[in-house]
Protein backbone atom coordinates (compact mmCIF):
# COMPACT_ATOMS: atom_id res chain seq x y z
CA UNK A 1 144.18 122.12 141.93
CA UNK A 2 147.57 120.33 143.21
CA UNK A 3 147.19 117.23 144.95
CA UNK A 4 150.46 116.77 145.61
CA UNK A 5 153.77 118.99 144.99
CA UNK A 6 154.26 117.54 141.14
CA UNK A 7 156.87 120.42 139.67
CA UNK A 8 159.83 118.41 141.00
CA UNK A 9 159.39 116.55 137.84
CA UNK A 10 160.74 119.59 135.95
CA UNK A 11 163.36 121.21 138.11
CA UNK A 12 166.43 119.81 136.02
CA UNK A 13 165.05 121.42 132.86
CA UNK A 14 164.67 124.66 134.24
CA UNK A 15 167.37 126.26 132.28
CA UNK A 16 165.27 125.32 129.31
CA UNK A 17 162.57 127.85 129.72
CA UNK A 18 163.17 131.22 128.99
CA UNK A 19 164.86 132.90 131.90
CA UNK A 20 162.67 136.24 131.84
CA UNK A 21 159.36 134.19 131.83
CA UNK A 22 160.61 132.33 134.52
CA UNK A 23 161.68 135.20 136.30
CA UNK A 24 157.97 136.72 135.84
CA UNK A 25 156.30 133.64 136.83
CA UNK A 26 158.34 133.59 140.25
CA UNK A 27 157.57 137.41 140.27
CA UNK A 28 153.80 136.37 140.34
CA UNK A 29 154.14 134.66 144.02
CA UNK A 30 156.61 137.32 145.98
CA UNK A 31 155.82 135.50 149.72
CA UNK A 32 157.02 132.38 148.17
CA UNK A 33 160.06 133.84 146.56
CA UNK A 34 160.73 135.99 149.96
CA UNK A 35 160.52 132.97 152.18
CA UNK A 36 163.04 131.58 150.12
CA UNK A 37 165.57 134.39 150.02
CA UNK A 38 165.24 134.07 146.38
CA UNK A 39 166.88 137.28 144.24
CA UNK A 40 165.03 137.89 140.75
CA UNK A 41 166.70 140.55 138.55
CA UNK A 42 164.72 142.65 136.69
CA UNK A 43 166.48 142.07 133.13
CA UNK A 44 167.06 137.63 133.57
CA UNK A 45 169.31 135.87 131.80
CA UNK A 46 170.74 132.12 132.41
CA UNK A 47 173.79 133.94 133.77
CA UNK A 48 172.55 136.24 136.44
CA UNK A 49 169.23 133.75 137.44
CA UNK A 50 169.64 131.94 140.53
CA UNK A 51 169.11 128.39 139.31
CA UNK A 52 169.95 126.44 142.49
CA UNK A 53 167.86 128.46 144.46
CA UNK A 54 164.84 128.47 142.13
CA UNK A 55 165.34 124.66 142.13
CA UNK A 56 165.78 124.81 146.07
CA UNK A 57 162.62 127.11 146.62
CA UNK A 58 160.51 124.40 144.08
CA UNK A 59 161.57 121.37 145.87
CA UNK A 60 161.17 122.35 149.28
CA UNK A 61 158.58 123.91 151.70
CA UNK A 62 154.87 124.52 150.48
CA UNK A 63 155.29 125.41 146.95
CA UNK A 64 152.30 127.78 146.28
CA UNK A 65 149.36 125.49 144.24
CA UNK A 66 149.07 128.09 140.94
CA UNK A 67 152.80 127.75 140.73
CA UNK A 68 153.09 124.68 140.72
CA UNK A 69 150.41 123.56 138.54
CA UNK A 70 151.77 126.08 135.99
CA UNK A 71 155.29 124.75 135.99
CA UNK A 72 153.79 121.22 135.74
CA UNK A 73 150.72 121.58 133.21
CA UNK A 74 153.50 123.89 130.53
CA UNK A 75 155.59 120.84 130.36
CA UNK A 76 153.01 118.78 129.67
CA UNK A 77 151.64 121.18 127.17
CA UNK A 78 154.86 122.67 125.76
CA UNK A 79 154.15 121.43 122.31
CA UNK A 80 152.86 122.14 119.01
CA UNK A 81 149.34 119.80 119.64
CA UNK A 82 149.06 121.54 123.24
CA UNK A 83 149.78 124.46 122.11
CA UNK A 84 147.08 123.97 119.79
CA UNK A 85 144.72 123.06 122.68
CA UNK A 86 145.29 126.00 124.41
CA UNK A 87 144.26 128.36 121.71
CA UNK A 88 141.44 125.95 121.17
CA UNK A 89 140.58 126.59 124.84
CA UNK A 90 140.99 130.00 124.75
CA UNK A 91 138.41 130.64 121.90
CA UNK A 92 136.26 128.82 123.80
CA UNK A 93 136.59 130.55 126.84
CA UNK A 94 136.58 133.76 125.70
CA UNK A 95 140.60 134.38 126.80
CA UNK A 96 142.84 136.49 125.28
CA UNK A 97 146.63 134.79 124.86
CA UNK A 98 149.58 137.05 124.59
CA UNK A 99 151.70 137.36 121.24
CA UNK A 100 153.36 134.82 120.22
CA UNK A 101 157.01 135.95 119.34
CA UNK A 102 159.86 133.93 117.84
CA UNK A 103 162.51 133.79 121.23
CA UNK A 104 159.83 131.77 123.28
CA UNK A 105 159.84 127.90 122.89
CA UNK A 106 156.31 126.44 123.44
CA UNK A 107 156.81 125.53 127.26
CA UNK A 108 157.20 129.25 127.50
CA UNK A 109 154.39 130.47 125.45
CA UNK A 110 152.34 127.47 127.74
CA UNK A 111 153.38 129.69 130.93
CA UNK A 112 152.68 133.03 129.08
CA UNK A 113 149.16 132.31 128.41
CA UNK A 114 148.29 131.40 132.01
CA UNK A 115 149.86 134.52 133.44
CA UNK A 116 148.56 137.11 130.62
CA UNK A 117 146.00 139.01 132.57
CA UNK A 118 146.94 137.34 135.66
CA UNK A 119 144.72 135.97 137.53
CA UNK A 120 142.47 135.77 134.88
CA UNK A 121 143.81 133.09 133.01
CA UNK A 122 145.41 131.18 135.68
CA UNK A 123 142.83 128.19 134.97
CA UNK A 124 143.70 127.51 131.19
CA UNK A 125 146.22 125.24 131.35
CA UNK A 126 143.95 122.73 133.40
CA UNK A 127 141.31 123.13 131.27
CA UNK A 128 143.44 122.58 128.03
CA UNK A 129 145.71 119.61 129.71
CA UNK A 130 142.18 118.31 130.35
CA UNK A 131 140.54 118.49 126.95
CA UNK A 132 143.83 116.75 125.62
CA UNK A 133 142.99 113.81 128.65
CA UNK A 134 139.94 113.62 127.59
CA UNK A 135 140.57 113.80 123.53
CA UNK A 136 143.61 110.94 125.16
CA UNK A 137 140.41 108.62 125.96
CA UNK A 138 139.45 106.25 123.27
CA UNK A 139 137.87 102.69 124.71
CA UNK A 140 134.15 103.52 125.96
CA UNK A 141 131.83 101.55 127.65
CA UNK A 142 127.78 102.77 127.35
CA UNK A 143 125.34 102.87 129.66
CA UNK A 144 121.69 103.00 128.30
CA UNK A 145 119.36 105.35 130.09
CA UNK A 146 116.64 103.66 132.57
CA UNK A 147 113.98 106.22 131.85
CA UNK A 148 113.85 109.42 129.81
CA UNK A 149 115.48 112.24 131.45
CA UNK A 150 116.10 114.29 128.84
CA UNK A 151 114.16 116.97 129.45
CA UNK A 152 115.51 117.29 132.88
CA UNK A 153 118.79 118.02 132.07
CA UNK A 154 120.33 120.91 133.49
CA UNK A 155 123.83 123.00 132.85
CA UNK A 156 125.77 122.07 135.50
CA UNK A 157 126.60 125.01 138.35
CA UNK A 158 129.52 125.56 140.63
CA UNK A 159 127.12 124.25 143.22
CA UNK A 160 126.23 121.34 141.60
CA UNK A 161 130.20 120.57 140.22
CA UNK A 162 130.96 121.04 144.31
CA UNK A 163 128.56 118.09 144.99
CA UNK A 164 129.19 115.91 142.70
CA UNK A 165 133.10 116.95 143.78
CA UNK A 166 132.42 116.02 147.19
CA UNK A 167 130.58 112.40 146.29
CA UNK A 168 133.36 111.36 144.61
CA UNK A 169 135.88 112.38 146.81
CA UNK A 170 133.98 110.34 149.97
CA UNK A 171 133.95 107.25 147.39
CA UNK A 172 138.01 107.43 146.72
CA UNK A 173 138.22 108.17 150.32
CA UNK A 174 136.34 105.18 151.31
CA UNK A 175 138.11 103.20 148.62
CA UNK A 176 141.62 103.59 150.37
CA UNK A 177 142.71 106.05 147.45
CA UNK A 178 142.74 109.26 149.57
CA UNK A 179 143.46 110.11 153.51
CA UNK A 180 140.11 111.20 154.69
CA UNK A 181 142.04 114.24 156.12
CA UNK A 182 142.90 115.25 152.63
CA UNK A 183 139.78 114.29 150.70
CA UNK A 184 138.79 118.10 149.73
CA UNK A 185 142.20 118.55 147.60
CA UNK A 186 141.53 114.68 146.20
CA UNK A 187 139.68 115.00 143.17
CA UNK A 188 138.49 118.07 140.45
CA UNK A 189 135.73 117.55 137.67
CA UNK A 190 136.65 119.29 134.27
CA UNK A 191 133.30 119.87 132.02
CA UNK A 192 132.94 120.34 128.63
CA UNK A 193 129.69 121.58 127.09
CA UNK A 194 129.04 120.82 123.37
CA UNK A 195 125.70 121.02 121.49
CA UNK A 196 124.54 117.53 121.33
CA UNK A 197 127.27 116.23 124.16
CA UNK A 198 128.73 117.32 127.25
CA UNK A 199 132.15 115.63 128.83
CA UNK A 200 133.62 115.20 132.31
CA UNK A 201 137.12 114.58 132.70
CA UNK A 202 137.63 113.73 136.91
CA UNK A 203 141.00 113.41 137.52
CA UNK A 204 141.86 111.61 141.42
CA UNK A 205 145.10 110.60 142.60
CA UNK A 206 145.96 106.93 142.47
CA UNK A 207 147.86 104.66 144.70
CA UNK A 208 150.80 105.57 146.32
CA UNK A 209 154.22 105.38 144.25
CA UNK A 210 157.73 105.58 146.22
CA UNK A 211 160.80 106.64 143.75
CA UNK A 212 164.73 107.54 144.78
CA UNK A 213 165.72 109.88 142.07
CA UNK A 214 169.22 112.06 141.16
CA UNK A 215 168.83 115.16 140.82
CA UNK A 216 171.80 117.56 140.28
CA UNK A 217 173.86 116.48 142.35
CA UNK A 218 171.46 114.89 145.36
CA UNK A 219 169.65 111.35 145.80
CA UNK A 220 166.07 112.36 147.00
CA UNK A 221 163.57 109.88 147.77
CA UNK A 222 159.73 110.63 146.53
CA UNK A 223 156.49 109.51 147.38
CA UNK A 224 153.45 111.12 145.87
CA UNK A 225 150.16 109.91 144.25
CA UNK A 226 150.28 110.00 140.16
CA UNK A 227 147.45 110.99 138.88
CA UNK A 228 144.65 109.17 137.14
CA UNK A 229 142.25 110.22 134.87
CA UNK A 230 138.82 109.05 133.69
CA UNK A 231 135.90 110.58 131.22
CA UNK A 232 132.45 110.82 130.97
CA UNK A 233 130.20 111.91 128.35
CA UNK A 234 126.41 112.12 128.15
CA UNK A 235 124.85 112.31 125.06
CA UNK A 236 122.03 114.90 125.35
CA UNK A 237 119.95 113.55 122.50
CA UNK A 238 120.13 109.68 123.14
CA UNK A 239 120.23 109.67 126.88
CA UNK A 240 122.98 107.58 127.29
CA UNK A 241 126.05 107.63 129.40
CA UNK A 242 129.69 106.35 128.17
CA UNK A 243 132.61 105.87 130.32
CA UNK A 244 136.57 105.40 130.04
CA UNK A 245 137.72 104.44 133.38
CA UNK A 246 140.43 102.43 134.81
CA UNK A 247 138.81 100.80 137.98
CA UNK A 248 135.25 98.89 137.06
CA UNK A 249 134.38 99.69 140.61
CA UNK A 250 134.04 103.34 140.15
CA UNK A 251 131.59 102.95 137.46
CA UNK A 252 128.36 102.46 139.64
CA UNK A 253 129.25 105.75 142.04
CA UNK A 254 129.78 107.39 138.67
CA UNK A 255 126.46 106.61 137.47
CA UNK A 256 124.79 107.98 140.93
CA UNK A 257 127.03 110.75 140.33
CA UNK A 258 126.48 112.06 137.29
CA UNK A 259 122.81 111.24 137.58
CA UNK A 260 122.61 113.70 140.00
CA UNK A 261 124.72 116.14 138.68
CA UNK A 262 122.63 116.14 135.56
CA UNK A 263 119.26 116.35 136.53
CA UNK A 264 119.17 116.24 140.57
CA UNK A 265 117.72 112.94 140.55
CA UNK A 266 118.83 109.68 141.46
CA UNK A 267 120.48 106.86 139.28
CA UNK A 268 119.08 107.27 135.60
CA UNK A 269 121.11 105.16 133.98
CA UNK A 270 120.75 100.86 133.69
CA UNK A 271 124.07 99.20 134.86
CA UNK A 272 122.48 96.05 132.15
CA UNK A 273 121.44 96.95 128.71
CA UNK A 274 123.34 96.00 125.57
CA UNK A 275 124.03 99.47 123.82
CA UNK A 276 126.85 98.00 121.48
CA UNK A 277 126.58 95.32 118.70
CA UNK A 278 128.22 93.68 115.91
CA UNK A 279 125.17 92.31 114.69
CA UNK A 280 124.71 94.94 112.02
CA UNK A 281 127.76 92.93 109.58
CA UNK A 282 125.03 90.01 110.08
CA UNK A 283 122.48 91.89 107.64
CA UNK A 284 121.72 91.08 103.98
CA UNK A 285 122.46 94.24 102.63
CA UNK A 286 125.37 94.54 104.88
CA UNK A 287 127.66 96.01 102.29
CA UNK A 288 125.59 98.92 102.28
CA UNK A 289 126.10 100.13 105.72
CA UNK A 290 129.43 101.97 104.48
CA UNK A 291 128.05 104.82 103.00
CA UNK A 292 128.07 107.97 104.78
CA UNK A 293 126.51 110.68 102.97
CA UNK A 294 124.35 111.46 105.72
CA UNK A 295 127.00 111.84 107.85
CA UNK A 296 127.94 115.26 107.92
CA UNK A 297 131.51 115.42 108.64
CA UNK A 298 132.37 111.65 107.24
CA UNK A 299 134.09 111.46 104.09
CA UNK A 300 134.31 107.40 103.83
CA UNK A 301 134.57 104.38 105.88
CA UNK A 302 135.64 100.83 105.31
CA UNK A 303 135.68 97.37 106.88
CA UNK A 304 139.59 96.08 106.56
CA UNK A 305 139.12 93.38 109.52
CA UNK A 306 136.70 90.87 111.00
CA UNK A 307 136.77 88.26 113.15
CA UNK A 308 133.62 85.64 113.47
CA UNK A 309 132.39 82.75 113.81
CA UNK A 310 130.95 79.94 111.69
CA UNK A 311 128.62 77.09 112.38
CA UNK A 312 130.05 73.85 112.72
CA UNK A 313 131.23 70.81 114.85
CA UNK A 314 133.21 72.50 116.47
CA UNK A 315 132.65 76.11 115.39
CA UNK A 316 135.71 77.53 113.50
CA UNK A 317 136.88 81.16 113.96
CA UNK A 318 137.85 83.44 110.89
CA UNK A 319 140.05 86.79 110.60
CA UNK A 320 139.74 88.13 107.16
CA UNK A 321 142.02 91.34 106.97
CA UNK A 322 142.49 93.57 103.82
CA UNK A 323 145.69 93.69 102.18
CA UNK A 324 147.93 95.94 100.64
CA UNK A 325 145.74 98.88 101.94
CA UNK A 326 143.06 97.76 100.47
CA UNK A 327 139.46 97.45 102.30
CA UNK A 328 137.17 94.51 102.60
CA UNK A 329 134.67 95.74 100.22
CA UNK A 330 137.02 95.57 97.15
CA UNK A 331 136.39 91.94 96.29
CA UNK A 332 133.70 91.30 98.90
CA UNK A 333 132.45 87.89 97.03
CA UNK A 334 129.40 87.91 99.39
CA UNK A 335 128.02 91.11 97.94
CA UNK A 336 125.22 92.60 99.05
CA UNK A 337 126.12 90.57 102.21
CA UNK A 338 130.04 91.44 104.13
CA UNK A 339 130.05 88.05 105.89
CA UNK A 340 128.99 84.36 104.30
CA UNK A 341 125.65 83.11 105.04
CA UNK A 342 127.02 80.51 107.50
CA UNK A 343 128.45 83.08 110.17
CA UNK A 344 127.34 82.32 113.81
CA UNK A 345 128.58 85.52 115.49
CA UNK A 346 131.09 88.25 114.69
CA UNK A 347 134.09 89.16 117.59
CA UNK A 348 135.66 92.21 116.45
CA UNK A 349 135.25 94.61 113.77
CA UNK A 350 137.93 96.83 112.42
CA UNK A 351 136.27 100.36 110.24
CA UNK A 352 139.37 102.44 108.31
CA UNK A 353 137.55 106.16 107.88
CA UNK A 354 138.29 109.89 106.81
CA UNK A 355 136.94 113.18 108.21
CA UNK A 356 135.85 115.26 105.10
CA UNK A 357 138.16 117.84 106.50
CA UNK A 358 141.35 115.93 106.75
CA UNK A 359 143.23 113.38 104.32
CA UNK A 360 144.31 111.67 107.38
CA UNK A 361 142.75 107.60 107.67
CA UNK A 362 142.31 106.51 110.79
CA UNK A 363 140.66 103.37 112.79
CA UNK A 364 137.44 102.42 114.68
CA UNK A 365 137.51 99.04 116.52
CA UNK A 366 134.57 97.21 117.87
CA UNK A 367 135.64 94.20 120.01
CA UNK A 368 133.60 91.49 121.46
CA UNK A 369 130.70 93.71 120.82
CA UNK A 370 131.33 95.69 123.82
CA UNK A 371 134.17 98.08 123.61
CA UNK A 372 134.43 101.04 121.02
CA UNK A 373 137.47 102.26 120.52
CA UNK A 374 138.92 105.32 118.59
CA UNK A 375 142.19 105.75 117.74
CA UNK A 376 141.29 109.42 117.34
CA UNK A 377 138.71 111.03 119.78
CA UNK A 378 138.20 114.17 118.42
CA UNK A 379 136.38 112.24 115.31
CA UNK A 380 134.18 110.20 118.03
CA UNK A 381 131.40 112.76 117.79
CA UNK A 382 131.02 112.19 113.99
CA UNK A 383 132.10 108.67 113.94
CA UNK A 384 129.79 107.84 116.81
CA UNK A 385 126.80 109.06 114.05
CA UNK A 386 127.92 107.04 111.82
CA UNK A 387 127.51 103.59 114.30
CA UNK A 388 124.71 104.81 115.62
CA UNK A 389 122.47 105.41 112.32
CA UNK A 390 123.84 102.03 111.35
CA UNK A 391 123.08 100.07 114.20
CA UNK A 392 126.14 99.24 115.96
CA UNK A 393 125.54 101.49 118.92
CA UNK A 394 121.58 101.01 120.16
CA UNK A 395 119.45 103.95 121.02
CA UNK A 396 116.88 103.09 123.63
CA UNK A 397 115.41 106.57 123.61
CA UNK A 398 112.87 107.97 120.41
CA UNK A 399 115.10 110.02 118.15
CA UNK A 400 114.35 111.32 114.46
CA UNK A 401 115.21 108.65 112.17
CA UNK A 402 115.95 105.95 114.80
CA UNK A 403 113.52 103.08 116.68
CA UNK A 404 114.03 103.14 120.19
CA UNK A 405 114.38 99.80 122.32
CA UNK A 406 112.21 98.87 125.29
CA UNK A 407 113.75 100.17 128.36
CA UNK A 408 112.33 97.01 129.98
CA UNK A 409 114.99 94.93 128.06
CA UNK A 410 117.27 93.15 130.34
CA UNK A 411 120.05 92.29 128.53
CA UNK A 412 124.05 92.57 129.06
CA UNK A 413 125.41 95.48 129.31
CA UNK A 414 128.89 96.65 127.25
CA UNK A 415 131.52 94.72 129.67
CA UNK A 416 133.82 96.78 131.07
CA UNK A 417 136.99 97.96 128.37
C-alpha cells in the first residue's frame, strides 16, 4: 500500500525496462492510461512508446496505488538477490512466476511476476521487498517475556493484522509522523510465519523530506515521506520478543502491540530484564563454548575479538584481535579459559562462523552486552541457537536442555541498539 506517490524515483530510467512489459503493465490500469490520453501499441518498442507521456501520466494526477508500487518495488528488486527473494516468496506462497526468458532484464522479470495471473500476484513484490527489509535488519534488542504465554499464541488473522494496523497508526499519528486525516494509508504490517519464529516487518512513513530535482528537462520540487522500516520477531519457544527499530520510543507501543496481536492479551513482555550477556567468555571452560555440533546448521565458530576489562587502579581496557585470519583460539595461552583470570568485565565480543551449507565466513558481534548484531540475518535463526545454548542470550522460560530465570528478576534490560 502507497503512502505517498514514490515511482517518480524511476521515471528517467524508464527506457530501461522492456518496452512490451511496460506497455502491459500500463495495459493493466486502462482509466489511468485513458485519463491521460496515453496511446499503447499493441507490438511496443522504444521507438513507437510514448515515453514523455508515460513519464507525464506517472508524475502527475493520482497515479493508481498497484501501479505504482509495482514500478517502485521492481527497481528495488530488479536484481539477482531480489530476484532470488521473489522466487523464495513465491514457493512460499504457493505463486506461480512466469518463464523466465533471456530478452527480460531482472527489473522486468520483477514486474512480470506481479502481473502473471493478475490480480493474483499483485502482492508479491511487497512481500518479497519485505522479507529482504527484514533479512536487511541485523542489531536486535530482546525483550524477556513477563509471564508464560506460550500456549496462548495464536496465528495472526486479517482481523487481528487490522488492529494491530490501526494501534500503530493512532501512535505515529499522535507522534507527529502522520496527518490524522491520512492515518489509514500510514502504516502496513508484513508477517512471516516460521516453525519456531514468526517476524513482523511494519513499515510507516517518516518525517517529511523536501527535494528540487531535474528531471528531463524540468526542475520539480518534491516533498514526500521516505519510508522507514522496523522488525519484530517472537520466538515461539522462548517467549521472547526482539526488536530492530529506529525510534526507542516506539518500542513500548510495540510491545502492547504485538502482545495483543499475539495472544489478545495485554503487555506480555518486561520492558527490564537482561536477556543478553557476555558473561559466558568469563567461564573456566570458556574455550569450550565454540563447538557446535549440536547446532544443526553451524559448521564452526570462532572468537577473533574481545574487548574487557581488568582489575586494577585504575582498571585497564584490552582489545585482543586475531591476526592474519586467524581466530583467538589458535594460541589461546589461557586454555581451558578465553580470557585471563584477572578480567573484570568483557565489552564486546566479536564470533567469525560458517553455515554448514555455505563456505562463506561471516560475523556475530555482541557489544556492551546488549546489542546482537548479524552481519547476515538469514543465519540469525541458527546462530541465535548457538548463543542461546551457550549462554549469551538468557531464556527466562523452561525449555529442553535450558534453566529458565526467575521472571521476578529485575534487572536491565538490552539498551536500546
Amino acid at each position: 500500500m502507497a503512502f505517498t506517490k514514490r515511482c517518480f524515483a524511476n521515471v528517467q530510467s524508464l527506457k530501461q525496462r522492456h518496452p512490451q512489459v511496460l506497455r502491459d503493465l500500463l495495459c493493466l490500469f486502462p482509466q489511468h492510461t485513458a485519463e491521460r490520453k496515453l496511446t499503447l501499441p499493441e507490438h511496443a518498442t522504444v521507438e513507437n512508446l510514448d515515453y514523455d507521456g508515460i513519464r507525464d501520466a506517472l508524475m502527475d494526477g493520482d497515479i493508481p496505488e498497484n501501479l505504482d508500487d509495482i514500478l517502485f518495488l521492481s527497481s528495488l528488486l530488479g536484481n539477482s538477490k531480489g530476484w532470488g527473494m521473489i522466487e523464495r516468496q513465491a514457493r512460499e506462497d504457493g505463486k506461480n512466476l512466469p518463464k523466465v526468458v533471456a530478452q527480460f532484464g531482472y527489473v522486468d522479470l520483477a514486474i512480470l511476476a506481479a502481473t502473471h495471473d493478475w490480480p493474483k500476484n499483485k502482492d508479491i513484490l511487497e512481500r518479497a521487498n519485505a522479507r529482504a527489509r527484514v533479512h536487511s535488519k541485523s542489531a536486535y534488542v530482546y525483550y524477556a517475556p513477563a509471564m508464560d504465554k506460550r500456549t496462548a499464541y495464536r496465528e495472526p488473522t486479517e482481523e487481528s493484522l487490522t488492529e494491530a494496523r490501526e494501534l500503530l497508526s493512532d501512535h505515529f499519528v499522535q507522534t507527529g509522523l502522520v496527518p490524522a486525516d491520512e492515518r489509514r494509508k500510514a502504516t502496513e504490517i508484513v508477517p512471516y510465519d516460521f516453525e519456531k519464529e514468526i517476524w513482523f516487518l511494519i513499515r510507516y512513513p517518516g518525517r517529511k523530506s523536501r527535494h528540487n530535482g531535474y528531471n528531463e528537462g524540468d526542475w520539480k520540487h518534491f516533498v514526500f515521506n521516505p519510508e522507514q522500516y522496523d522488525a519484530i520477531a517472537y520466538n515461539k519457544v522462548y517467549g521472547d520478543l526482539r526488536m530492530n527499530t529506529r525510534r526507542k520510543m516506539d518500542h513500548s507501543k510495540y510491545r502492547i502491540a504485538f502482545t495483543h496481536l499475539l495472544f489478545d492479551q495485554p503487555n506480555a513482555f518486561r520492558e527490564t530484564g537482561s536477556v543478553v550477556v557476555l558473561d559466558p567468555l568469563l567461564r573456566d571452560d570458556a574455550a569450550e563454548l565454540f563447538t557446535c555440533g549440536d547446532i544443526p546448521g553451524l559448521g564452526w565458530i570462532a572468537p577473533v575479538e574481545l574487548t574487557y576489562e581488568v582489575w586494577g587502579m585504575p582498571p585497564r581496557e584490552i582489545c585482543e584481535t586475531a591476526k592474519d585470519g586467524n581466530t583467538l583460539l589458535l594460541g589461546n595461552q589461557h586454555a581451558p579459559r578465553i580470557l585471563p583470570k584477572n578480567v573484570n568485565w568483557v565489552r564486546r565480543a566479536v564470533f567469525q562462523y560458517r553455515m554448514k551449507n555455505s563456505p562463506r565466513l561471516a560475523r556475530l558481534s555482541i557489544d556492551g552486552a546488549n546489542k546482537v548484531s548479524f552481519e547476515r540475518d538469514g543465519d540469525s535463526v541458527v546462530v541465535e541457537e548457538w548463543l542461546r545454548r551457550r549462554g549469551f542470550v538468557k531464556s527466562y522460560l523452561k525449555v529442553e536442555a535450558h534453566e529458565p530465570i526467575s521472571l521476578e528478576q529485575d534487572i536491565p534490560v538490552a539498551a536500546y541498539a
